[in-house]
PDB file of N, CA and C in Angstrom:
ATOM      1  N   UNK A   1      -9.346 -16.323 -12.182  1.00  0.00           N
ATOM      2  CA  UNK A   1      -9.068 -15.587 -10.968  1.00  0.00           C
ATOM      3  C   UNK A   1      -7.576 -15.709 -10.664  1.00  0.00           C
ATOM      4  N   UNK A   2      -6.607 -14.765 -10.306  1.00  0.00           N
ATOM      5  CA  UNK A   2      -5.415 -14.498  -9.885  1.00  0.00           C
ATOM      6  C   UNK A   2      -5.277 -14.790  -8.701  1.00  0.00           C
ATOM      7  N   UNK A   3      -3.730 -15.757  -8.624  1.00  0.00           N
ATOM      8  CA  UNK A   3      -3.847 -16.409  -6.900  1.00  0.00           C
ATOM      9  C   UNK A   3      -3.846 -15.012  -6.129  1.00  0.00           C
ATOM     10  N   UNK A   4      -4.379 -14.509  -4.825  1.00  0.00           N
ATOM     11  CA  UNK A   4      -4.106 -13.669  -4.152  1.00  0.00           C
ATOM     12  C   UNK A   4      -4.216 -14.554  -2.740  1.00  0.00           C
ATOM     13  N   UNK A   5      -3.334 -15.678  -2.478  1.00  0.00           N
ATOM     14  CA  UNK A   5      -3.486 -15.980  -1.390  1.00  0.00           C
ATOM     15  C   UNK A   5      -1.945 -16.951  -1.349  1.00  0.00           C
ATOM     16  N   UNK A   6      -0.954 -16.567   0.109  1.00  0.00           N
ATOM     17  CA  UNK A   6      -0.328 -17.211   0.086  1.00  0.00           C
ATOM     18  C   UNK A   6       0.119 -18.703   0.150  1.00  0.00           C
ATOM     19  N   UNK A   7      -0.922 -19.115   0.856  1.00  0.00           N
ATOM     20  CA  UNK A   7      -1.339 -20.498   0.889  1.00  0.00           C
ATOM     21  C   UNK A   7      -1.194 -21.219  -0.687  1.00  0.00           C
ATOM     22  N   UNK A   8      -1.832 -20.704  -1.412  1.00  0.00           N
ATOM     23  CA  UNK A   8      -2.271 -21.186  -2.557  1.00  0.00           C
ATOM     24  C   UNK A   8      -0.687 -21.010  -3.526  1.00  0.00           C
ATOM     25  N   UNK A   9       0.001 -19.477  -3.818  1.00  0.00           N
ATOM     26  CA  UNK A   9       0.940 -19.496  -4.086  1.00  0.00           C
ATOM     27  C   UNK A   9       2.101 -20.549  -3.688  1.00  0.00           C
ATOM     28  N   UNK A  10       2.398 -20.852  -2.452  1.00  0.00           N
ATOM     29  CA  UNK A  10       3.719 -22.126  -1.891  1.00  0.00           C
ATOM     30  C   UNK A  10       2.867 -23.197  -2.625  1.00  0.00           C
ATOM     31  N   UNK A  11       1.767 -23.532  -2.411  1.00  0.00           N
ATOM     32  CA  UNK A  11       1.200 -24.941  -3.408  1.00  0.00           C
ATOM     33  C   UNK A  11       1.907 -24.619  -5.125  1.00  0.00           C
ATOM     34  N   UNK A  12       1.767 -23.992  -5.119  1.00  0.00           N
ATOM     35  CA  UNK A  12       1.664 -23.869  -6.378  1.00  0.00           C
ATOM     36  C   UNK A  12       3.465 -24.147  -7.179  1.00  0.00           C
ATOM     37  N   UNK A  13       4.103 -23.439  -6.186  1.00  0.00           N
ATOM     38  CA  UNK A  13       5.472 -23.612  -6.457  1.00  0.00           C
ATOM     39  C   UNK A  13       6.048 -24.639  -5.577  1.00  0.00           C
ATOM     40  N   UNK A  14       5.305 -25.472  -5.279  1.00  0.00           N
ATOM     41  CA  UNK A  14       6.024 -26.650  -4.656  1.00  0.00           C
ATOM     42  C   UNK A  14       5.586 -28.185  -5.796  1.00  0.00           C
ATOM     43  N   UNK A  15       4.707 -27.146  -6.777  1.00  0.00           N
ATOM     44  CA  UNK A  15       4.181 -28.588  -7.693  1.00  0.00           C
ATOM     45  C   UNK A  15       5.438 -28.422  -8.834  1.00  0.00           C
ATOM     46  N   UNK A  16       6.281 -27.599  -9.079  1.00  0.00           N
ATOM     47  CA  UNK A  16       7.291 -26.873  -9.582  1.00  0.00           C
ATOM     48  C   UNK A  16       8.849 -27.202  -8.665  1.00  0.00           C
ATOM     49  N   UNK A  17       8.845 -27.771  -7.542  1.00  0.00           N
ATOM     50  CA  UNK A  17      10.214 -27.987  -6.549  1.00  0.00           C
ATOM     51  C   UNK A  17      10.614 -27.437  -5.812  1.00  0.00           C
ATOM     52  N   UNK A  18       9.546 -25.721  -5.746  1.00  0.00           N
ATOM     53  CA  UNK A  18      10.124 -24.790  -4.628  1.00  0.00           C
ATOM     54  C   UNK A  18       9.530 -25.181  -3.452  1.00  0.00           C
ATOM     55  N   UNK A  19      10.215 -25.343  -2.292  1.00  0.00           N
ATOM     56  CA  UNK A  19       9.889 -25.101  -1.080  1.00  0.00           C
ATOM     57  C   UNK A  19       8.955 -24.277  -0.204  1.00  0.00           C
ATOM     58  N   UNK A  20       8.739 -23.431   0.625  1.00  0.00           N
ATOM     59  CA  UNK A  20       8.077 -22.410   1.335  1.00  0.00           C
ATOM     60  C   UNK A  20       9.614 -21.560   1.577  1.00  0.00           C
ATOM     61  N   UNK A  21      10.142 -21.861   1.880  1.00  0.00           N
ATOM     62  CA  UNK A  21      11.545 -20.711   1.996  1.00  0.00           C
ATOM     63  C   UNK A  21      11.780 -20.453   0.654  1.00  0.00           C
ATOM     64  N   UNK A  22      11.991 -21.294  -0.078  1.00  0.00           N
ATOM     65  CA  UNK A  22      12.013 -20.503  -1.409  1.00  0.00           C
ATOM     66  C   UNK A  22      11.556 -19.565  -2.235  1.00  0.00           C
ATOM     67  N   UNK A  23      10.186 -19.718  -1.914  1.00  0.00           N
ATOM     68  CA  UNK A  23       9.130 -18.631  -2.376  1.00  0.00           C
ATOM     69  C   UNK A  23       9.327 -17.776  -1.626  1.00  0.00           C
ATOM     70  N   UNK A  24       9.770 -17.827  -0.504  1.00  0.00           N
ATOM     71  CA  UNK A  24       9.542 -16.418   0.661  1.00  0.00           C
ATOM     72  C   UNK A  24      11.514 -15.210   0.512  1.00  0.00           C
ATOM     73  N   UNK A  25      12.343 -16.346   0.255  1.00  0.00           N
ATOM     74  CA  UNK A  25      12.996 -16.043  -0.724  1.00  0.00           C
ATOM     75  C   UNK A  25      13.042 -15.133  -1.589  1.00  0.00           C
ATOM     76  N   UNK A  26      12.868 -15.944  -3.177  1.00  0.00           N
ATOM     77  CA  UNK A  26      13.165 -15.688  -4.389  1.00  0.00           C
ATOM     78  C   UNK A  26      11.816 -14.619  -4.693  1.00  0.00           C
ATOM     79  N   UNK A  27      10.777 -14.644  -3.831  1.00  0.00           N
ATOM     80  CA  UNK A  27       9.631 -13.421  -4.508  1.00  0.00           C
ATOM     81  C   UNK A  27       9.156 -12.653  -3.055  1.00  0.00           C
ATOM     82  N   UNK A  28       9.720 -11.928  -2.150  1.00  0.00           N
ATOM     83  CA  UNK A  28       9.402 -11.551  -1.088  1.00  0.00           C
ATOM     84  C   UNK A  28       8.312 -10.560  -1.418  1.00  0.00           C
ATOM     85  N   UNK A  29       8.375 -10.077  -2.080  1.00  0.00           N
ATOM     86  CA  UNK A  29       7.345  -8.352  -2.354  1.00  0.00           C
ATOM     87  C   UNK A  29       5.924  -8.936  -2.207  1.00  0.00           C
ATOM     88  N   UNK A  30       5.779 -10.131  -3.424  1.00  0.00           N
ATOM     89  CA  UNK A  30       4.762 -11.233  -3.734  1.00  0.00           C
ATOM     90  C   UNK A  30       4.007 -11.601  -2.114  1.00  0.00           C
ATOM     91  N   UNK A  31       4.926 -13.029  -1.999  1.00  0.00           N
ATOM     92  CA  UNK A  31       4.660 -13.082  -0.971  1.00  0.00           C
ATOM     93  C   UNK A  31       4.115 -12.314   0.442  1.00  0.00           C
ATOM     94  N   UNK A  32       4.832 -10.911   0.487  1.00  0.00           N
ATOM     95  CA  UNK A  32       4.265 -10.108   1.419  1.00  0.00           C
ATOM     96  C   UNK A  32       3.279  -9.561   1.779  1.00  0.00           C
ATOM     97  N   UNK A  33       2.776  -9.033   0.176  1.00  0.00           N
ATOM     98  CA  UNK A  33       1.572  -8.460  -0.039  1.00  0.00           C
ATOM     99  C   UNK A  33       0.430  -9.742  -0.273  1.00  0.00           C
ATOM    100  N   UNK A  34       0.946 -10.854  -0.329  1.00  0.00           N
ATOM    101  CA  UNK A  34      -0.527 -11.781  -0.310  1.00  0.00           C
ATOM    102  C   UNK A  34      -0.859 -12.085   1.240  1.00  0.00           C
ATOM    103  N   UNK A  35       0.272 -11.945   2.074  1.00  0.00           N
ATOM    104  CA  UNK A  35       0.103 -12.170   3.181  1.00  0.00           C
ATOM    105  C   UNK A  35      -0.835 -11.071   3.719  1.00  0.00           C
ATOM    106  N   UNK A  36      -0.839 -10.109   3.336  1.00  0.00           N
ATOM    107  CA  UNK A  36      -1.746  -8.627   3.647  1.00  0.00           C
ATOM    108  C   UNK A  36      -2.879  -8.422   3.646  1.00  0.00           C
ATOM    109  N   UNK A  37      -3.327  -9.186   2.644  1.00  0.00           N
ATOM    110  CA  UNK A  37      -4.742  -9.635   1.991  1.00  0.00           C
ATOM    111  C   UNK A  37      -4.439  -8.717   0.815  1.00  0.00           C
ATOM    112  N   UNK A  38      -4.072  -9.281  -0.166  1.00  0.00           N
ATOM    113  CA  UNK A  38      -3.683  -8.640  -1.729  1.00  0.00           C
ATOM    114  C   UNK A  38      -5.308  -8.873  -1.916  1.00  0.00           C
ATOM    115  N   UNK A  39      -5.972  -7.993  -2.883  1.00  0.00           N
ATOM    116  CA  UNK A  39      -7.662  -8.441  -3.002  1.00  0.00           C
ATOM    117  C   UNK A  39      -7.596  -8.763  -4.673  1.00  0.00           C
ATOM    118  N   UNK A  40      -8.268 -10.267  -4.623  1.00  0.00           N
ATOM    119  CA  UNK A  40      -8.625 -10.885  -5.770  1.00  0.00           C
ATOM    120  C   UNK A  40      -9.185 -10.058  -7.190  1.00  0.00           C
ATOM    121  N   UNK A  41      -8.828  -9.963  -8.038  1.00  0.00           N
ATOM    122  CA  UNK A  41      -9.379  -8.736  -9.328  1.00  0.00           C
ATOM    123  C   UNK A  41      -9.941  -9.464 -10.517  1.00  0.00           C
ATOM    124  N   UNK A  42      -9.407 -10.907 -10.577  1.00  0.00           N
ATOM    125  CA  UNK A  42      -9.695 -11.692 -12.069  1.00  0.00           C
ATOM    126  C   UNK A  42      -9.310 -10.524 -13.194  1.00  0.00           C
ATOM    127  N   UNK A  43      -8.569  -9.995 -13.597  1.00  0.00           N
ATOM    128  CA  UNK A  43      -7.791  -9.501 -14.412  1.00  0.00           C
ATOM    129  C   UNK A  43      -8.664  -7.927 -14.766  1.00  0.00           C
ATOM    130  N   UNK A  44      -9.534  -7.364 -13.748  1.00  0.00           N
ATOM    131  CA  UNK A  44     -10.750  -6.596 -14.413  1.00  0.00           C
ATOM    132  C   UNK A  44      -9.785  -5.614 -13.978  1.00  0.00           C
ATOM    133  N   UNK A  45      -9.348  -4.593 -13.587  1.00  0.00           N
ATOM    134  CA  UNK A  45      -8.125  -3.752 -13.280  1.00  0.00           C
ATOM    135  C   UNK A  45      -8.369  -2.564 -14.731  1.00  0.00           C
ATOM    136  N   UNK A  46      -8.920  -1.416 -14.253  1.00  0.00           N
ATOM    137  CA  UNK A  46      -9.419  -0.819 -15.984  1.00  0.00           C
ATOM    138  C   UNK A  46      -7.499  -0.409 -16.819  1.00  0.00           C
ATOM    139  N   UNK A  47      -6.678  -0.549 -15.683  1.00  0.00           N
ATOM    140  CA  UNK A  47      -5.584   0.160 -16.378  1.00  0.00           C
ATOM    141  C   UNK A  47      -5.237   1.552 -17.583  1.00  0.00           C
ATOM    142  N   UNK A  48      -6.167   2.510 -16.548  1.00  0.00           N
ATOM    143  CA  UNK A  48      -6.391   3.878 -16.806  1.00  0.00           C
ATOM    144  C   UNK A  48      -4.636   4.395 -17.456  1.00  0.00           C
ATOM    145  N   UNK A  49      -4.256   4.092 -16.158  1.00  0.00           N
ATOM    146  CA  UNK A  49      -2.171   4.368 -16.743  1.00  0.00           C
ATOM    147  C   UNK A  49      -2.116   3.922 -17.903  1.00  0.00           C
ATOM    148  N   UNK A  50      -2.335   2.856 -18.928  1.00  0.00           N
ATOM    149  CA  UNK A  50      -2.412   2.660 -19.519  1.00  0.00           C
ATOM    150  C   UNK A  50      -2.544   3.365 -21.176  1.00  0.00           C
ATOM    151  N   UNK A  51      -4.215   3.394 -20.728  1.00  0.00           N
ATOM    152  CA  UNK A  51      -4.839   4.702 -21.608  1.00  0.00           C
ATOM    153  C   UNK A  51      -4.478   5.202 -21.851  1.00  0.00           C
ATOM    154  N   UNK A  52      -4.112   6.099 -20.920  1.00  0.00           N
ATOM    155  CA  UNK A  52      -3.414   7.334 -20.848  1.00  0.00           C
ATOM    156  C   UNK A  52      -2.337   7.844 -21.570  1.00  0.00           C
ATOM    157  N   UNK A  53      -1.554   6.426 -21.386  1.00  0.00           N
ATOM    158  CA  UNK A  53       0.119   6.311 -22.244  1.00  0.00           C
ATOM    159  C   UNK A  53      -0.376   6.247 -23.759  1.00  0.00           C
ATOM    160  N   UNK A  54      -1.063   5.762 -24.572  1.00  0.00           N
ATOM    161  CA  UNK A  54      -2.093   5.529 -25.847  1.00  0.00           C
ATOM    162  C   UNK A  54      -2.208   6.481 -25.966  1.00  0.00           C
ATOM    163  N   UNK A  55      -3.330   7.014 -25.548  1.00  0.00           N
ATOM    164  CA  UNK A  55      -4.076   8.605 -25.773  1.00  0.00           C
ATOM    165  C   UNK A  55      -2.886   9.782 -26.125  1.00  0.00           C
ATOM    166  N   UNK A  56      -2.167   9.705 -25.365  1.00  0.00           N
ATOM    167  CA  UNK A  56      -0.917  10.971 -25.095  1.00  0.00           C
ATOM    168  C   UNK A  56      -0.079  10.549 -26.294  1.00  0.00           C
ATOM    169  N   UNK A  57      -0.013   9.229 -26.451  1.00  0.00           N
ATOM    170  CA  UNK A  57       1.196   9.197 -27.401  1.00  0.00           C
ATOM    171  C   UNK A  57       2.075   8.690 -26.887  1.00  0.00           C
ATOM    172  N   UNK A  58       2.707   8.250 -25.704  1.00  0.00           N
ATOM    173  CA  UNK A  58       4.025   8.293 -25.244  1.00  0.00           C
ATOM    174  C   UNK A  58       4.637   6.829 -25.141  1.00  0.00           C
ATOM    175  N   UNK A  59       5.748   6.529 -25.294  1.00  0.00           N
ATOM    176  CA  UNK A  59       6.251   5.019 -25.679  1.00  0.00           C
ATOM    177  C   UNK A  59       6.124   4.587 -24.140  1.00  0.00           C
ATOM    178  N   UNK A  60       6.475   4.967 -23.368  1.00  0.00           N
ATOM    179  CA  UNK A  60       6.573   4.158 -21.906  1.00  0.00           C
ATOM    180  C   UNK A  60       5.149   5.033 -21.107  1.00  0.00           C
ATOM    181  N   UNK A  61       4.952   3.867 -20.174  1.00  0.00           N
ATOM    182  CA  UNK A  61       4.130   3.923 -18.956  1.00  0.00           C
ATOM    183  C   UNK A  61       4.882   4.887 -18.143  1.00  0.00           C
ATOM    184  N   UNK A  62       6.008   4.891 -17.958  1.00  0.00           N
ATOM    185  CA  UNK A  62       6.604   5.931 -16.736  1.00  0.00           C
ATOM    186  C   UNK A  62       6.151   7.252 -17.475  1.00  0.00           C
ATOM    187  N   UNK A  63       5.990   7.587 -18.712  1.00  0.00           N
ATOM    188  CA  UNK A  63       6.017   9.174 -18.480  1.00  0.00           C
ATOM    189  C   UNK A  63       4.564   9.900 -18.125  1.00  0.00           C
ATOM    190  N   UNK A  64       3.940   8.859 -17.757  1.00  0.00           N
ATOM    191  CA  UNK A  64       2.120   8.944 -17.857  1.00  0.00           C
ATOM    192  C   UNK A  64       1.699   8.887 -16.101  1.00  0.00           C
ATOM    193  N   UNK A  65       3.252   7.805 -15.034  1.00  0.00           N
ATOM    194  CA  UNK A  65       2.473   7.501 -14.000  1.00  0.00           C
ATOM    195  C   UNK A  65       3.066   8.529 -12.930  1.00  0.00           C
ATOM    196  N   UNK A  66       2.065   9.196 -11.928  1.00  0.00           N
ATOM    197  CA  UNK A  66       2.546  10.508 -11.319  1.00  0.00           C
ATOM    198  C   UNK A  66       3.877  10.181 -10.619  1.00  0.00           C
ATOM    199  N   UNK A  67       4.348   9.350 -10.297  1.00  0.00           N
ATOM    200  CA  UNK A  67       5.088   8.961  -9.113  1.00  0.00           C
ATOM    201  C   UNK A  67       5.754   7.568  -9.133  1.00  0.00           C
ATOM    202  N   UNK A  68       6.743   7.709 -10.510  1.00  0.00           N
ATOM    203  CA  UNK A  68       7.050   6.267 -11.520  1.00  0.00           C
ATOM    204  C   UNK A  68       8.870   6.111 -10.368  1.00  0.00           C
ATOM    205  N   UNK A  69       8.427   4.716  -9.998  1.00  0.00           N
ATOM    206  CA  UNK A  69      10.007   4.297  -8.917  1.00  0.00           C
ATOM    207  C   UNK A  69      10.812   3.896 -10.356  1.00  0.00           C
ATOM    208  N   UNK A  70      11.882   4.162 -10.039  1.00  0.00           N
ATOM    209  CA  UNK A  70      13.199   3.551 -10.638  1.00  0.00           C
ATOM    210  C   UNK A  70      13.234   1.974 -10.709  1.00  0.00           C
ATOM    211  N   UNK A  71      14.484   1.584 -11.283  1.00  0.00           N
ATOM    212  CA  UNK A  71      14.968   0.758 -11.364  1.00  0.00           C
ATOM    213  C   UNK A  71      15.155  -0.721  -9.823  1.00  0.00           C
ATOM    214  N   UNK A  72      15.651   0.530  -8.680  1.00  0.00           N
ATOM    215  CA  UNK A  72      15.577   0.238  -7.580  1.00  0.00           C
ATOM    216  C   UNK A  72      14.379   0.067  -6.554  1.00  0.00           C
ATOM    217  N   UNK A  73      13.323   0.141  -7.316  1.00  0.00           N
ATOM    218  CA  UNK A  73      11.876   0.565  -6.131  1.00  0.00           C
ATOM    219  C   UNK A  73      12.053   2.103  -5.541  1.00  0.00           C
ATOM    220  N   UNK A  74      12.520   2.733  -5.940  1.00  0.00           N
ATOM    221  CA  UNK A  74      12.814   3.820  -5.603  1.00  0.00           C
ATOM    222  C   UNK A  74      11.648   5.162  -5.798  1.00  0.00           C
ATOM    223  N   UNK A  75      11.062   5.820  -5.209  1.00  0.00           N
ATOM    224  CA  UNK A  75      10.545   6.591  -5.607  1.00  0.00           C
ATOM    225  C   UNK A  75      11.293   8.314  -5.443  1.00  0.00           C
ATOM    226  N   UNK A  76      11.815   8.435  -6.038  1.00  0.00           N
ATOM    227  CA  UNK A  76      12.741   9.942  -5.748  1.00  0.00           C
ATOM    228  C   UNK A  76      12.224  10.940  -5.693  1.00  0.00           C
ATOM    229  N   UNK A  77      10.835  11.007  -6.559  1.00  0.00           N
ATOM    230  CA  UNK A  77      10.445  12.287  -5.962  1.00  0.00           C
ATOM    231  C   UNK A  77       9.925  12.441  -4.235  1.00  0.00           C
ATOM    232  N   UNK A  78      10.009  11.508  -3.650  1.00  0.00           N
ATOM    233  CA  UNK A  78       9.342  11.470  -2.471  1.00  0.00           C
ATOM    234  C   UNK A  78      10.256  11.011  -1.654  1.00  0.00           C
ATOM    235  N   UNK A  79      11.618  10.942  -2.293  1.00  0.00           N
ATOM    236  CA  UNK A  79      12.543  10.092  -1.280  1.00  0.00           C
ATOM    237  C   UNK A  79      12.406   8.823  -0.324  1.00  0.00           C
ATOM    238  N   UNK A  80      11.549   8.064  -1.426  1.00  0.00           N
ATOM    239  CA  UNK A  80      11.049   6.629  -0.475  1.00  0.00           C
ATOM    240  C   UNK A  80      11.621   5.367  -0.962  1.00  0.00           C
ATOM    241  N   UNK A  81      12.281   4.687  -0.873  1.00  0.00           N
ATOM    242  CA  UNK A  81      12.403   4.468   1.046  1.00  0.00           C
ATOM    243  C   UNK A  81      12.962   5.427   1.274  1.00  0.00           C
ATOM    244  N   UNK A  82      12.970   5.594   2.842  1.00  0.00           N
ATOM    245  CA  UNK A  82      13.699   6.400   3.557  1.00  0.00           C
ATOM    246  C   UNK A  82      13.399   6.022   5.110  1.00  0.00           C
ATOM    247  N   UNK A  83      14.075   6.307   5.840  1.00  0.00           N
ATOM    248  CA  UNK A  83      14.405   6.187   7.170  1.00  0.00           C
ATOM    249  C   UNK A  83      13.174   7.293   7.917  1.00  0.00           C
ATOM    250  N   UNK A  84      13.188   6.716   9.276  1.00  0.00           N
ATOM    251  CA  UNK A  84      11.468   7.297   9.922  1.00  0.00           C
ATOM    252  C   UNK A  84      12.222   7.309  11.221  1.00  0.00           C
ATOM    253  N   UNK A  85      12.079   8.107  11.593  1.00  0.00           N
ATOM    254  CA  UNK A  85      12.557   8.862  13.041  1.00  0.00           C
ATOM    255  C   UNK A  85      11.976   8.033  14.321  1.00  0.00           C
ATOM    256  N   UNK A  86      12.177   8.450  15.424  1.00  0.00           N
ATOM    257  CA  UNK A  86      11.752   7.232  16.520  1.00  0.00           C
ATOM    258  C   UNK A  86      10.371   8.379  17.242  1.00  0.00           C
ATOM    259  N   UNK A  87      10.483   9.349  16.878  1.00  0.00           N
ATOM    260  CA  UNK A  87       8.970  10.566  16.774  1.00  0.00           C
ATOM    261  C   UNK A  87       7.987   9.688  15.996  1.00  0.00           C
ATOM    262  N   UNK A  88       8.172   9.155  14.889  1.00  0.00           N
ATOM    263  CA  UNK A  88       7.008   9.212  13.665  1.00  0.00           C
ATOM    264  C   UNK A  88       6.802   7.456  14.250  1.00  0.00           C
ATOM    265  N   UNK A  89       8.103   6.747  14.769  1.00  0.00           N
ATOM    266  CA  UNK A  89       7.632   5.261  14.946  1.00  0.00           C
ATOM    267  C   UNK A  89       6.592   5.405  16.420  1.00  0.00           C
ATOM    268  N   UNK A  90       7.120   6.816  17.482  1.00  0.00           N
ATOM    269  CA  UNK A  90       6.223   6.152  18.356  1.00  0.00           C
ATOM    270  C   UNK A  90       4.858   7.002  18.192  1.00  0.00           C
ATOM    271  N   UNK A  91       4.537   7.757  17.286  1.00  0.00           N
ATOM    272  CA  UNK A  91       3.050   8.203  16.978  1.00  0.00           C
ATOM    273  C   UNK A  91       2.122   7.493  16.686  1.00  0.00           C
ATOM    274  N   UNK A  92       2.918   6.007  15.795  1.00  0.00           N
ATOM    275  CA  UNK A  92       2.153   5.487  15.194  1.00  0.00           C
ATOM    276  C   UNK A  92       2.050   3.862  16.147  1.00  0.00           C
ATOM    277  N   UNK A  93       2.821   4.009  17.152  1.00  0.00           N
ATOM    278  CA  UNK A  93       2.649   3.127  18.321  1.00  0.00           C
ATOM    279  C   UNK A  93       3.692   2.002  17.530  1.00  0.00           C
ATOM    280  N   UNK A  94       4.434   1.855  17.009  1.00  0.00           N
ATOM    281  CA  UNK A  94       5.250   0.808  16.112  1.00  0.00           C
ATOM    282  C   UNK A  94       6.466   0.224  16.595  1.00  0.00           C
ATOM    283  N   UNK A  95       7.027  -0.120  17.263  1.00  0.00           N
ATOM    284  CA  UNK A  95       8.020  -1.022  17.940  1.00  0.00           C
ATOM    285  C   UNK A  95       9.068  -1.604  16.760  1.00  0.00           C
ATOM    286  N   UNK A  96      10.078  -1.361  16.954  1.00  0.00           N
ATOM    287  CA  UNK A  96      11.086  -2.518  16.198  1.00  0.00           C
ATOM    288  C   UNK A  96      12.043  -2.846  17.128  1.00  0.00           C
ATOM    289  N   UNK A  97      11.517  -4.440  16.888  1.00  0.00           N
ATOM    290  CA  UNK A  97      12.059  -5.185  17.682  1.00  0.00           C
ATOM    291  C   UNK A  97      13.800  -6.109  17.319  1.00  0.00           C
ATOM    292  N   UNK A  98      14.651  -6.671  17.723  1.00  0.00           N
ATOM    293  CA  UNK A  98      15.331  -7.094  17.161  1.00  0.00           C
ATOM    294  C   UNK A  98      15.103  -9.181  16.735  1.00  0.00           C
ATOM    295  N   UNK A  99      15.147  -9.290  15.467  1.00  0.00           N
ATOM    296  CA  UNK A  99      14.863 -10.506  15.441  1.00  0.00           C
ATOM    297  C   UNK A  99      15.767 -11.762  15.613  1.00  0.00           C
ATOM    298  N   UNK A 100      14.758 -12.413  16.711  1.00  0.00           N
ATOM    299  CA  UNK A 100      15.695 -13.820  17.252  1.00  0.00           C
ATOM    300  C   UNK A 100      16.155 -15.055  16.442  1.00  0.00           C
ATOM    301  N   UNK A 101      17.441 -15.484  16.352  1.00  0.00           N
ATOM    302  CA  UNK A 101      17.827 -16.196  15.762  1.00  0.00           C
ATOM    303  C   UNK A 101      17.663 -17.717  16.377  1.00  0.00           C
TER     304      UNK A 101
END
């Protein structure tokens, strides 16, 4: 089974010397999404993208996945990231607040 829990991840890298800032740190994406409830898979994941790349022929996964980000996390066909208007933050009732030091 794959850690999907943050708890378990900081154990894990503290048996290794990292801290809890460190991990929150050096793997934020990680960390974020376990905080979310990332859901446990034990490696069963059919990896259809995959297939797909096989079947077709094609040397890379990007030319197989609809909506493949860059280098940067970038997704360009969709221009994401991108900036969200103070319309779309208050539809969705979302506040940004400034954080206290």
């Amino acid at each position: 089974m794959r850690n999907h829990s943050p708890e378990i991840m900081v154990k894990a890298f503290q048996m290794v010397g990292l801290g809890e800032e460190d991990v929150k740190a050096k793997f934020p994406a990680m960390y974020n999404a376990f905080t979310y409830g990332a859901p446990p898979h034990a490696g069963a994941a059919p990896g259809i993208d995959r297939m797909i790349m096989l079947l077709s022929g094609e040397e890379s996964i990007r030319e197989v996945i609809t909506f493949p980000m860059n280098q940067k996390a970038q997704d360009v066909m969709m221009d994401a990231p991108s900036a969200v208007s103070q319309k779309q933050l208050d539809e969705l009732h979302i506040a940004i607040v400034a954080e206290e030091e």
